[in-house]
PDB file of N, CA and C in Angstrom:
ATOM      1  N   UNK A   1      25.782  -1.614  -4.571  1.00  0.00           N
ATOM      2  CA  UNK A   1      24.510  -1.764  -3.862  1.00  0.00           C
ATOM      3  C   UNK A   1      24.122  -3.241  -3.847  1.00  0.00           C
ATOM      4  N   UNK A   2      23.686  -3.726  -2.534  1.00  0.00           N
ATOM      5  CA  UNK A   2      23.515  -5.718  -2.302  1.00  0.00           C
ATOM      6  C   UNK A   2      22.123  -5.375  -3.332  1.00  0.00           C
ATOM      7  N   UNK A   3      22.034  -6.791  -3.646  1.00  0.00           N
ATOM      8  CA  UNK A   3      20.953  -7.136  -4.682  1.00  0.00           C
ATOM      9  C   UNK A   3      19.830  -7.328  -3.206  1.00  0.00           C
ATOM     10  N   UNK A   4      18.410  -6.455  -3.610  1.00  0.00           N
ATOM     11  CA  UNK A   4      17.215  -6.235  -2.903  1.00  0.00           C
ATOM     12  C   UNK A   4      16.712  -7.700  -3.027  1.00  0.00           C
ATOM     13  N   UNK A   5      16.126  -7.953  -1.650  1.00  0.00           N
ATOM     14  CA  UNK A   5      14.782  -8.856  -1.958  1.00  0.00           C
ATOM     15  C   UNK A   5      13.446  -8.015  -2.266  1.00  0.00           C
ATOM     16  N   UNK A   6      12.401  -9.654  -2.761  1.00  0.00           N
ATOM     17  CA  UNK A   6      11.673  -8.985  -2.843  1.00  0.00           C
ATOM     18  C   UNK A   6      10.519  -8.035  -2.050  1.00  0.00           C
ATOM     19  N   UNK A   7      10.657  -8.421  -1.130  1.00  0.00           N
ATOM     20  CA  UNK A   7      10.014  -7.560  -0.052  1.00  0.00           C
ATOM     21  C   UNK A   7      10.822  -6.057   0.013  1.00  0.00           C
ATOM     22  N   UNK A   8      12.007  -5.947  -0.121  1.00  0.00           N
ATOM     23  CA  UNK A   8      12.686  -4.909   0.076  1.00  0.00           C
ATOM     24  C   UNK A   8      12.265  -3.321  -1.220  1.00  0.00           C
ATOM     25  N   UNK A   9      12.247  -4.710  -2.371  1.00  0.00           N
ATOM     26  CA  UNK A   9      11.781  -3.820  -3.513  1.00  0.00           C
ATOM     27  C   UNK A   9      10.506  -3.114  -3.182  1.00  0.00           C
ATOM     28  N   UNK A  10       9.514  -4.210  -2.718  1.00  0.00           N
ATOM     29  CA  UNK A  10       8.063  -3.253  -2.214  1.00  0.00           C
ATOM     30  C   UNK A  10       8.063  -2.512  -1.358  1.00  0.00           C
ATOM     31  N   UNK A  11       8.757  -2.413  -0.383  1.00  0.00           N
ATOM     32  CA  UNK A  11       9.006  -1.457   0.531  1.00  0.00           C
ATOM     33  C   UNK A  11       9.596   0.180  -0.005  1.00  0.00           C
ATOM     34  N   UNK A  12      10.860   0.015  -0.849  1.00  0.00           N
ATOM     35  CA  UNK A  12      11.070   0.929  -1.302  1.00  0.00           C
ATOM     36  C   UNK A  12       9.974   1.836  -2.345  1.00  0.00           C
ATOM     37  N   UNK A  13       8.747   0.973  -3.516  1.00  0.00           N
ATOM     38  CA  UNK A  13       8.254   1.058  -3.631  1.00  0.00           C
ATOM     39  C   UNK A  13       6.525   2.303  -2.652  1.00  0.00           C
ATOM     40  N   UNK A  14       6.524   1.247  -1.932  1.00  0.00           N
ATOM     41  CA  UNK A  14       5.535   2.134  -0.950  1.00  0.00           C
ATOM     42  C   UNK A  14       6.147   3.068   0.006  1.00  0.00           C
ATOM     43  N   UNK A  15       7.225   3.462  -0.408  1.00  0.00           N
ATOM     44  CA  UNK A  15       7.588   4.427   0.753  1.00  0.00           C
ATOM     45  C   UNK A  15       7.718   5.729  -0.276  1.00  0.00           C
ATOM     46  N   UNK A  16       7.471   5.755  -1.282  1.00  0.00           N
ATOM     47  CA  UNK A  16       7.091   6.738  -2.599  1.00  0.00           C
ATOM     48  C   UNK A  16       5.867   6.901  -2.536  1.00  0.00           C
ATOM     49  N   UNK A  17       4.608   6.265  -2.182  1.00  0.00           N
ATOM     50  CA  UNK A  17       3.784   6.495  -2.055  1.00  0.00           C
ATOM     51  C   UNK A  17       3.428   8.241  -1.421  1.00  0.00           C
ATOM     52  N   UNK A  18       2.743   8.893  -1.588  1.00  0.00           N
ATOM     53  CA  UNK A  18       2.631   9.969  -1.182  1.00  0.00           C
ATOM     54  C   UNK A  18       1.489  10.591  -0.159  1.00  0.00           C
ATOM     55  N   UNK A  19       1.563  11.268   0.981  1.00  0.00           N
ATOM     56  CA  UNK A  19       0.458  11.386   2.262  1.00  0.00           C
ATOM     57  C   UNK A  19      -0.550  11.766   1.162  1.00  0.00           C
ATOM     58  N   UNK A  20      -1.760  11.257   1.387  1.00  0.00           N
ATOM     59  CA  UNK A  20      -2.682  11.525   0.220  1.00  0.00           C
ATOM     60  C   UNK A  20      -3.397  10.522  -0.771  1.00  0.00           C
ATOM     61  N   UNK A  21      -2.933   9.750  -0.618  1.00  0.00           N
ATOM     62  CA  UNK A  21      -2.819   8.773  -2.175  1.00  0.00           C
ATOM     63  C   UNK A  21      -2.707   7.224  -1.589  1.00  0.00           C
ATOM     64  N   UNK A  22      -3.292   6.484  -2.542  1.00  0.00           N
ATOM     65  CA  UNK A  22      -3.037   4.854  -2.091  1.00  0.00           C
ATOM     66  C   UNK A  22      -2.832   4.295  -3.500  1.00  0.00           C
ATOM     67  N   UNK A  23      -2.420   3.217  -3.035  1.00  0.00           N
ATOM     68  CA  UNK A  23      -2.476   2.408  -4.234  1.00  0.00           C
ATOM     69  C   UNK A  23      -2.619   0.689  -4.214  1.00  0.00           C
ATOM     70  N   UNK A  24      -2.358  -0.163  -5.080  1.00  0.00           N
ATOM     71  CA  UNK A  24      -2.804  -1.337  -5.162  1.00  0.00           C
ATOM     72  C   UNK A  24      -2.025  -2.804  -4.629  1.00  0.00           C
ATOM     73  N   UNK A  25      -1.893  -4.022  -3.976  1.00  0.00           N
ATOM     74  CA  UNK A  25      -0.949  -4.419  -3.793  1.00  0.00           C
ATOM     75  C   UNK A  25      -0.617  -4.887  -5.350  1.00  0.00           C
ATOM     76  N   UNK A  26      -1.417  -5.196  -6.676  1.00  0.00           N
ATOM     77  CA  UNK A  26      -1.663  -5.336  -7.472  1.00  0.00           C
ATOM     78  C   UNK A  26      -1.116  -4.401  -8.675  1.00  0.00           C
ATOM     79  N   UNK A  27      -0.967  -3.338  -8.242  1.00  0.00           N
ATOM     80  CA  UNK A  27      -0.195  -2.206  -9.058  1.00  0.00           C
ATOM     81  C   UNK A  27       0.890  -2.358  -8.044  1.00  0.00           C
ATOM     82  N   UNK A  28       2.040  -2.307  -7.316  1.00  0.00           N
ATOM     83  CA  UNK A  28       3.127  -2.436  -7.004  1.00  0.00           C
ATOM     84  C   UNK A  28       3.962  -3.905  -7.682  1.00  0.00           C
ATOM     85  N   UNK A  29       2.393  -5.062  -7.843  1.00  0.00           N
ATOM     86  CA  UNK A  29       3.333  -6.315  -8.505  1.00  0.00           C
ATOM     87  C   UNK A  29       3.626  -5.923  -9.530  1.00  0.00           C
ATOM     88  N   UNK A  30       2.491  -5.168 -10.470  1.00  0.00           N
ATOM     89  CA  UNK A  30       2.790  -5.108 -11.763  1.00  0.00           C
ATOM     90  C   UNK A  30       4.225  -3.924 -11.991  1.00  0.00           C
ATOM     91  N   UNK A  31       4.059  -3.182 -10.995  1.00  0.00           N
ATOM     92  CA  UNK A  31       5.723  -1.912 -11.401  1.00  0.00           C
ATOM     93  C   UNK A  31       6.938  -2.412 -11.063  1.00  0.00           C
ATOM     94  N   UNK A  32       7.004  -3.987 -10.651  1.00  0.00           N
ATOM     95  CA  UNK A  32       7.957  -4.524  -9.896  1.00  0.00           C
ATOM     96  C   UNK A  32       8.179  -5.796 -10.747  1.00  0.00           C
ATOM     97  N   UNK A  33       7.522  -5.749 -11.875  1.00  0.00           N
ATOM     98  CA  UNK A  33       8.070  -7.014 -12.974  1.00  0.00           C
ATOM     99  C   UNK A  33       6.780  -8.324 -12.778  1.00  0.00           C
ATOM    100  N   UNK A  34       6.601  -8.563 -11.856  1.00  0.00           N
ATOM    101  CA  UNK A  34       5.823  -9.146 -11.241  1.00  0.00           C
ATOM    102  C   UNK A  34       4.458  -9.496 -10.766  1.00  0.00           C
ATOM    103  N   UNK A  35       3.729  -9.443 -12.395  1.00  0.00           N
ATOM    104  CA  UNK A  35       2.610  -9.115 -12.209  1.00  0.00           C
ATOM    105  C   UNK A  35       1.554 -10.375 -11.629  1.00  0.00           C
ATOM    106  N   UNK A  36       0.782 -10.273 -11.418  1.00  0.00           N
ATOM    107  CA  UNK A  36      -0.177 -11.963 -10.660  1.00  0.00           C
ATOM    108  C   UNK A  36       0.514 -12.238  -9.076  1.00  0.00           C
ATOM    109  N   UNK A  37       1.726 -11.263  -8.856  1.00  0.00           N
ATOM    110  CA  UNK A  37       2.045 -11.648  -7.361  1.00  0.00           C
ATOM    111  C   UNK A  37       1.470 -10.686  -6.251  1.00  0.00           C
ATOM    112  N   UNK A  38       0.322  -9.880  -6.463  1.00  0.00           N
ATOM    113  CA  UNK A  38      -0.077  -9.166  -5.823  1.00  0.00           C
ATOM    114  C   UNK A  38      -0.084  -9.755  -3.797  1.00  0.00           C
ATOM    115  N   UNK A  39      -0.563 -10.934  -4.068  1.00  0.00           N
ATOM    116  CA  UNK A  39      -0.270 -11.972  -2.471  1.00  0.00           C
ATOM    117  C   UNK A  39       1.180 -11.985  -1.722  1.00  0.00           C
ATOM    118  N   UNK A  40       1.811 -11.777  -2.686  1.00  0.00           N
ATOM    119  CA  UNK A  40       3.309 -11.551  -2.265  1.00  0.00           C
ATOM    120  C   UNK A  40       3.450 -10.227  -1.702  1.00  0.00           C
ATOM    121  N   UNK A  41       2.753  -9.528  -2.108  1.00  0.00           N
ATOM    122  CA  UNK A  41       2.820  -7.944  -1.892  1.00  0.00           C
ATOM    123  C   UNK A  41       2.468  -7.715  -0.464  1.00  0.00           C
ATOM    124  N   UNK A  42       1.194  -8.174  -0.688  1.00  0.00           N
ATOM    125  CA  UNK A  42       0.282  -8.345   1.024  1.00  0.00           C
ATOM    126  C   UNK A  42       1.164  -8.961   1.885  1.00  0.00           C
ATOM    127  N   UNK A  43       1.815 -10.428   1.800  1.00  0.00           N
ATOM    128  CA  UNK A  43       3.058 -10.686   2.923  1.00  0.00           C
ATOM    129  C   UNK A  43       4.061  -9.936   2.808  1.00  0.00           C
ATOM    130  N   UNK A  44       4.150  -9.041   2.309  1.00  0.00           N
ATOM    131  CA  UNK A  44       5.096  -8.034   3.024  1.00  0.00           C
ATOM    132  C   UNK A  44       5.209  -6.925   3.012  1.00  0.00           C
ATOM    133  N   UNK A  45       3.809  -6.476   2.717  1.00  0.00           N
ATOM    134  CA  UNK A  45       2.639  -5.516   3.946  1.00  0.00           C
ATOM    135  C   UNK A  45       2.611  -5.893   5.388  1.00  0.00           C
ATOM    136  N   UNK A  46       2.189  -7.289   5.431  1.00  0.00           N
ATOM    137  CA  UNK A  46       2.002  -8.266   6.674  1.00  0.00           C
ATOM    138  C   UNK A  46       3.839  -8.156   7.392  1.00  0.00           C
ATOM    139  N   UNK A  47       4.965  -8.138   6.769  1.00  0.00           N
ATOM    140  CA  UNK A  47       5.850  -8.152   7.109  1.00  0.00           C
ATOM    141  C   UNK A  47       6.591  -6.493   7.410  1.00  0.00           C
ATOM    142  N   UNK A  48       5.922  -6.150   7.245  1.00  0.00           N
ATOM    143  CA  UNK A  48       6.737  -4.482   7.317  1.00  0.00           C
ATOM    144  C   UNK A  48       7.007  -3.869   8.746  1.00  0.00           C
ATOM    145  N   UNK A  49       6.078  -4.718   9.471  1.00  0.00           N
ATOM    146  CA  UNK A  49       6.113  -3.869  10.918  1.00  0.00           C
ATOM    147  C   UNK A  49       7.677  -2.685  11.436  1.00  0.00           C
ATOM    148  N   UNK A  50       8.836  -4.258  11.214  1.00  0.00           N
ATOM    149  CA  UNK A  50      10.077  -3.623  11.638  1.00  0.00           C
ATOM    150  C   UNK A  50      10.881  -3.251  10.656  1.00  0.00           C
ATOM    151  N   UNK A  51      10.499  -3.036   9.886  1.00  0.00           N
ATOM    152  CA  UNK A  51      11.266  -2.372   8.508  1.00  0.00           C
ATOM    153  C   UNK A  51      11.765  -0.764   8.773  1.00  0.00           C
ATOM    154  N   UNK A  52      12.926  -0.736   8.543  1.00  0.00           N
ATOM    155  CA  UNK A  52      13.304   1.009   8.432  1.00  0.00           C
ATOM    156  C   UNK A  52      14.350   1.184   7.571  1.00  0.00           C
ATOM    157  N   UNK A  53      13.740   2.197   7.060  1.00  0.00           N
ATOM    158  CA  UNK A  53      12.917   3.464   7.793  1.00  0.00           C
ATOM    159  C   UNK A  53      11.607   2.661   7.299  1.00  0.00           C
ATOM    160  N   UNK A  54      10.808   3.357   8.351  1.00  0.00           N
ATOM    161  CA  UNK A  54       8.931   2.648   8.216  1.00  0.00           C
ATOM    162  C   UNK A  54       8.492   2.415   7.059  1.00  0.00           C
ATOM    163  N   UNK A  55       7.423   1.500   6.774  1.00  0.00           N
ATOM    164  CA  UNK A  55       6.969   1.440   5.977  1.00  0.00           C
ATOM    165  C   UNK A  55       5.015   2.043   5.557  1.00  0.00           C
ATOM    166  N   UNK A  56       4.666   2.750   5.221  1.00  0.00           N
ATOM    167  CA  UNK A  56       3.542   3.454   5.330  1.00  0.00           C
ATOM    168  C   UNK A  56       2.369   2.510   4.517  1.00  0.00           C
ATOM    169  N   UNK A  57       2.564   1.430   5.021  1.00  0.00           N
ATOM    170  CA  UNK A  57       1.430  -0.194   4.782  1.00  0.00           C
ATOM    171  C   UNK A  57      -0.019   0.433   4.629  1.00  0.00           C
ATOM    172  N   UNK A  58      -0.180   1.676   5.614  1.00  0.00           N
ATOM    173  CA  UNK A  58      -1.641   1.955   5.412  1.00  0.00           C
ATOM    174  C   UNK A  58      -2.315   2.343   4.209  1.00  0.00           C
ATOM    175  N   UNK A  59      -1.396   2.735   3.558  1.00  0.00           N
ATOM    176  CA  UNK A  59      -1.437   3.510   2.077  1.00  0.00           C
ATOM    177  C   UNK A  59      -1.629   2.823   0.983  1.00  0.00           C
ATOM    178  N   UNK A  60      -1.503   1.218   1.156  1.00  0.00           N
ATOM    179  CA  UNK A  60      -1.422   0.124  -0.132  1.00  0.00           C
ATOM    180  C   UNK A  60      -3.380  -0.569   0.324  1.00  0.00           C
ATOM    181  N   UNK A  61      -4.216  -0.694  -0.513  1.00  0.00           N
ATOM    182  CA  UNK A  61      -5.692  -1.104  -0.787  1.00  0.00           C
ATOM    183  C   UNK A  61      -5.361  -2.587  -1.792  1.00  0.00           C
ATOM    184  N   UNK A  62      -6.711  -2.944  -1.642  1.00  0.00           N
ATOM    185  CA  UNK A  62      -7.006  -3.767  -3.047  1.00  0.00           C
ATOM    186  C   UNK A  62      -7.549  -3.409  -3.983  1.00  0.00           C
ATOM    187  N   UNK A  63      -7.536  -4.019  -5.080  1.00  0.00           N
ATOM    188  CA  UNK A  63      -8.022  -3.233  -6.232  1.00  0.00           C
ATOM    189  C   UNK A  63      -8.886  -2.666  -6.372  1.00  0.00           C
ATOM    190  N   UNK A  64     -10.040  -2.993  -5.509  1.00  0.00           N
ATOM    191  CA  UNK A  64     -11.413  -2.031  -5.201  1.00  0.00           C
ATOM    192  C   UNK A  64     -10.980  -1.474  -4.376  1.00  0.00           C
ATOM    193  N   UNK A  65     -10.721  -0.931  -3.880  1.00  0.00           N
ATOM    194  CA  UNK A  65      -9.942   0.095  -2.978  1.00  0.00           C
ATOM    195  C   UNK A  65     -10.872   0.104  -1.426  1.00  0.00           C
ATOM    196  N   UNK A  66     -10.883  -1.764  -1.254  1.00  0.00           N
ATOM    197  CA  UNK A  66     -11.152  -2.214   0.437  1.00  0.00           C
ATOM    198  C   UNK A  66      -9.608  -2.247   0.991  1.00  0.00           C
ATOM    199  N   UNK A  67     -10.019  -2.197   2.578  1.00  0.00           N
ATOM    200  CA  UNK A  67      -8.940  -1.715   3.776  1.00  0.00           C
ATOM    201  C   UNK A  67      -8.795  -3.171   4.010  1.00  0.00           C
ATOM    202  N   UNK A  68      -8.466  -4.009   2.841  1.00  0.00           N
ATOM    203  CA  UNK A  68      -8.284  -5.950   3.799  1.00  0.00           C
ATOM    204  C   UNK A  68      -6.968  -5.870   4.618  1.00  0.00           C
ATOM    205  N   UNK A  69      -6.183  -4.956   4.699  1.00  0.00           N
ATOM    206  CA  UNK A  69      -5.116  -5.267   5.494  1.00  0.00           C
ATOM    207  C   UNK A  69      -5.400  -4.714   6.999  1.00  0.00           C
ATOM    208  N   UNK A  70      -6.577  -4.241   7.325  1.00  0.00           N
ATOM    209  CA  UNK A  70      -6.748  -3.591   8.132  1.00  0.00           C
ATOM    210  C   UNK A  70      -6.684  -4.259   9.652  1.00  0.00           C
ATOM    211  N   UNK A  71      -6.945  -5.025   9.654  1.00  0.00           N
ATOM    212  CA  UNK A  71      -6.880  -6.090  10.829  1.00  0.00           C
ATOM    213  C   UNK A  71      -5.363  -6.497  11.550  1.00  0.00           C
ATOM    214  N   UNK A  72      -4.742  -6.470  10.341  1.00  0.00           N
ATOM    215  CA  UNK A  72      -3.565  -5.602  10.975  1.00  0.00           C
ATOM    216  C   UNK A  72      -2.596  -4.698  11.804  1.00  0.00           C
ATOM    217  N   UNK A  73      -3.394  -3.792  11.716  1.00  0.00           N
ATOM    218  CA  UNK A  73      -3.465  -2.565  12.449  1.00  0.00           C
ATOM    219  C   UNK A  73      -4.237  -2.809  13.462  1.00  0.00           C
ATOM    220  N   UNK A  74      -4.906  -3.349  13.705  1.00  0.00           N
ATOM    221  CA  UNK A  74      -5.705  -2.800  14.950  1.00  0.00           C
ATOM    222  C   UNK A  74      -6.653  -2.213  14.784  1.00  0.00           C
ATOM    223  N   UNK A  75      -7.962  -2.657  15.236  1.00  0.00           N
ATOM    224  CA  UNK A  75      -9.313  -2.000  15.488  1.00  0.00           C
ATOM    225  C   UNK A  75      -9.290  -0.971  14.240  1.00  0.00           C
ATOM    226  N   UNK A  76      -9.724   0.775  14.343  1.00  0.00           N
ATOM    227  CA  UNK A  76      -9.685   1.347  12.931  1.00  0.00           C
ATOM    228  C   UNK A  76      -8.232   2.148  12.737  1.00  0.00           C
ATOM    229  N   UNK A  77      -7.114   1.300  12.672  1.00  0.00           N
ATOM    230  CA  UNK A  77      -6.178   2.485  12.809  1.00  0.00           C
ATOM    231  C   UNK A  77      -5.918   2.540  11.561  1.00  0.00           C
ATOM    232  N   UNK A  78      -6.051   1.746  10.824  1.00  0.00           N
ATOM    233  CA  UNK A  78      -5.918   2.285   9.508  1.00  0.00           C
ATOM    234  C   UNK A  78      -6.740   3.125   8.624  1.00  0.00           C
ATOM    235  N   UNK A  79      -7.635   3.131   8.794  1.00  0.00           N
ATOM    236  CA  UNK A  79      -8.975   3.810   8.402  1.00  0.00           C
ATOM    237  C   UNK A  79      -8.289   5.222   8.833  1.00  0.00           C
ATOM    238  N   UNK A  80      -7.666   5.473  10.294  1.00  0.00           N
ATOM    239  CA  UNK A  80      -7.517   6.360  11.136  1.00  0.00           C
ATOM    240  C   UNK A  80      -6.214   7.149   9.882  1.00  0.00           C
ATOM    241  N   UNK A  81      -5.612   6.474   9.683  1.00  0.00           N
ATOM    242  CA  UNK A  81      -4.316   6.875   9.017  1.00  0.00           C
ATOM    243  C   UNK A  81      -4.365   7.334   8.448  1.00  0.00           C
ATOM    244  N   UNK A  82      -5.568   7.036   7.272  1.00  0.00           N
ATOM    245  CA  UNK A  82      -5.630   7.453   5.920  1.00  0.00           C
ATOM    246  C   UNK A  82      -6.511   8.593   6.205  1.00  0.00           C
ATOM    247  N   UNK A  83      -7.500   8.972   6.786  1.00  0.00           N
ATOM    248  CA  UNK A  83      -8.590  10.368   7.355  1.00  0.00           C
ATOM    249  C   UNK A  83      -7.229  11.101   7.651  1.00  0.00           C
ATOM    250  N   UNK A  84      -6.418  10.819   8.379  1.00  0.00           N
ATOM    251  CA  UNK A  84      -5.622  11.777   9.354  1.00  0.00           C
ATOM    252  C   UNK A  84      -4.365  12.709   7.755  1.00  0.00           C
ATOM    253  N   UNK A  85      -4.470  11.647   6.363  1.00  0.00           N
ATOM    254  CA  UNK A  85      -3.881  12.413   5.719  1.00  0.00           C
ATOM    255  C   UNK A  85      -4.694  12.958   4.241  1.00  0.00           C
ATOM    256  N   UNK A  86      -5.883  12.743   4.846  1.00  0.00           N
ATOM    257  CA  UNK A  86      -7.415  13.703   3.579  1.00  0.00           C
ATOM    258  C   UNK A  86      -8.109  13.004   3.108  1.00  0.00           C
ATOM    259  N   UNK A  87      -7.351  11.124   2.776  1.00  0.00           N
ATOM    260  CA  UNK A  87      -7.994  10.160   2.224  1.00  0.00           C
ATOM    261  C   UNK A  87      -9.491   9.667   3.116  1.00  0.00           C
ATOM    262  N   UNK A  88     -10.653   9.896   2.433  1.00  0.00           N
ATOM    263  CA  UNK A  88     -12.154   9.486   2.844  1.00  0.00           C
ATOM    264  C   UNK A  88     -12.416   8.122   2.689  1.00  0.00           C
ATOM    265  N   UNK A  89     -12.776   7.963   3.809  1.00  0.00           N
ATOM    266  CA  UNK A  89     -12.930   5.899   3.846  1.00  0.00           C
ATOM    267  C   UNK A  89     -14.240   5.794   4.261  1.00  0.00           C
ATOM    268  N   UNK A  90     -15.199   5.346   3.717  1.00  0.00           N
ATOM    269  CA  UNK A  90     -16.610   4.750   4.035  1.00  0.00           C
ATOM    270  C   UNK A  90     -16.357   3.099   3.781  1.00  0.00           C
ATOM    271  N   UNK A  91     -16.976   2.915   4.735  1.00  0.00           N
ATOM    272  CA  UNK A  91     -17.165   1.184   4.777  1.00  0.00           C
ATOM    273  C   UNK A  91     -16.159   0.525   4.499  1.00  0.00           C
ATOM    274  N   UNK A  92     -14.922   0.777   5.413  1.00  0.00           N
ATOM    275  CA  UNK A  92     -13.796   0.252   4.894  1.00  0.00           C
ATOM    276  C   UNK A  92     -13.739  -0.001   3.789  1.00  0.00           C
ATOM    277  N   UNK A  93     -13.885   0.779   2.398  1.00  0.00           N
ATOM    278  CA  UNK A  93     -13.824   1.425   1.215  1.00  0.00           C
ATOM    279  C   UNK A  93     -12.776   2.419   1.093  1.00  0.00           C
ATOM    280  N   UNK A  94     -12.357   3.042  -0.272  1.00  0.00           N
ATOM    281  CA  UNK A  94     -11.696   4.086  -0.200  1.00  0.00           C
ATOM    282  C   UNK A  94     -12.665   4.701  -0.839  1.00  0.00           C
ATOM    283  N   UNK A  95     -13.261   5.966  -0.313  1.00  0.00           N
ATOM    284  CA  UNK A  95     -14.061   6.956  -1.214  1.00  0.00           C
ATOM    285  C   UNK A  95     -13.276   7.620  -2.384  1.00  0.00           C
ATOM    286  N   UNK A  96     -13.771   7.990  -4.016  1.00  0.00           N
ATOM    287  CA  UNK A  96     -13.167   8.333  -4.833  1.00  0.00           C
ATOM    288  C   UNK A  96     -11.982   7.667  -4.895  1.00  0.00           C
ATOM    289  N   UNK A  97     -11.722   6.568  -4.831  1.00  0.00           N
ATOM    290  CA  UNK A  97     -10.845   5.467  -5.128  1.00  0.00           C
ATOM    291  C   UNK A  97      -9.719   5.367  -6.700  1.00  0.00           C
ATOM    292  N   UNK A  98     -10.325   5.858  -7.377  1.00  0.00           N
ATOM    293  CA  UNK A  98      -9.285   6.624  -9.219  1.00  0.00           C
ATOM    294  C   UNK A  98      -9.172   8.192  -8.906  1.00  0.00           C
ATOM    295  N   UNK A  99      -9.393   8.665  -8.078  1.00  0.00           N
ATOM    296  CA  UNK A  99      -9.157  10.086  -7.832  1.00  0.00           C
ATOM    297  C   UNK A  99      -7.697  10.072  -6.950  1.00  0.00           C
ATOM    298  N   UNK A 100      -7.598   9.221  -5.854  1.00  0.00           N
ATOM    299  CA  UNK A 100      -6.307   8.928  -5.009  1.00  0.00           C
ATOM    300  C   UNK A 100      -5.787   8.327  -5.486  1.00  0.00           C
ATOM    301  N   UNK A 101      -6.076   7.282  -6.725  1.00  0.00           N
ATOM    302  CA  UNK A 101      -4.782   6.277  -6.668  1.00  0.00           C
ATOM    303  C   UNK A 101      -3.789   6.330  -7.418  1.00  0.00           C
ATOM    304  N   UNK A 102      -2.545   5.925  -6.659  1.00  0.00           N
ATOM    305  CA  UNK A 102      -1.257   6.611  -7.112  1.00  0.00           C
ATOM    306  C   UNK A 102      -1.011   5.039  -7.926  1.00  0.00           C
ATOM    307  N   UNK A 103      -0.595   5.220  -9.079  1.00  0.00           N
ATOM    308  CA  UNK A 103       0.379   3.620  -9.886  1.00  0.00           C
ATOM    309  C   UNK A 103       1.694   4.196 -10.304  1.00  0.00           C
ATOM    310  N   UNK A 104       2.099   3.136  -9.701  1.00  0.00           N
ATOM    311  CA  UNK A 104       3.938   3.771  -9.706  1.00  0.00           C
ATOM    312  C   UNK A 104       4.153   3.459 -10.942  1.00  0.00           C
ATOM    313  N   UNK A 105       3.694   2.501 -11.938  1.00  0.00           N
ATOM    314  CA  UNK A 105       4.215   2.700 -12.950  1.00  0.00           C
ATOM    315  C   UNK A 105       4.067   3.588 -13.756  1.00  0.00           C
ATOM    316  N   UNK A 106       2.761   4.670 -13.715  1.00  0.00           N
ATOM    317  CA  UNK A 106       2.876   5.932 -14.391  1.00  0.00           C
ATOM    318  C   UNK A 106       3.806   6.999 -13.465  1.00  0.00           C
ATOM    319  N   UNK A 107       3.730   7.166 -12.185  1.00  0.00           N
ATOM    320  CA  UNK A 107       4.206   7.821 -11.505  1.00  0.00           C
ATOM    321  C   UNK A 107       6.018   8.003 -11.382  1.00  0.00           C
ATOM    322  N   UNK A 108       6.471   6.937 -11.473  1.00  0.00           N
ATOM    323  CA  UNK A 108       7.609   6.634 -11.313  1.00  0.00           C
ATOM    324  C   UNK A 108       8.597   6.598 -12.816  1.00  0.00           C
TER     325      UNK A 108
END
């Protein structure tokens, strides 16, 4: 198996993520060795567009569990994403925010 970059690692990472659930770019640095690189995480959130198989970007928050990647997407499609799989978003917020959130390092 070729040695992953690091973008590749987060990708594989958030594609475990589960319809339902979000998590942190901040908890993916830390399950990935890499803790304080949470910014790294976000560029390649920002980089995932053509990644395959897809990458489900909508699903990764910040630690308060705001939608900053949202602008991204387009107008509310992310907001849209996360309603469309149970997750409740007020004020580009995540409602019950420790109730959804998935950390791969317990999870995994």
């Amino acid at each position: 198996m070729p040695d992953l970059n690091f973008y590749d690692m987060v990708y594989q990472v958030v594609r475990l993520i589960p319809p339902g659930r979000v998590t942190s770019y901040g908890a993916i640095a830390n399950y990935l060795g890499t803790k304080g690189s949470s910014r790294m995480v976000g560029y390649a959130m920002q980089a995932c567009g053509t990644a395959s198989p897809p990458v489900p970007a909508h699903r990764v928050v910040n630690s308060a569990g705001l939608l900053t990647g949202k602008f991204h997407f387009g107008g509310d499609r992310m907001e849209q994403m996360l309603r469309s799989e149970g997750v409740q978003v007020s004020d580009d917020k995540v409602v019950d925010f420790k109730k959804v959130f998935w950390d791969p390092a317990i999870e995994l």
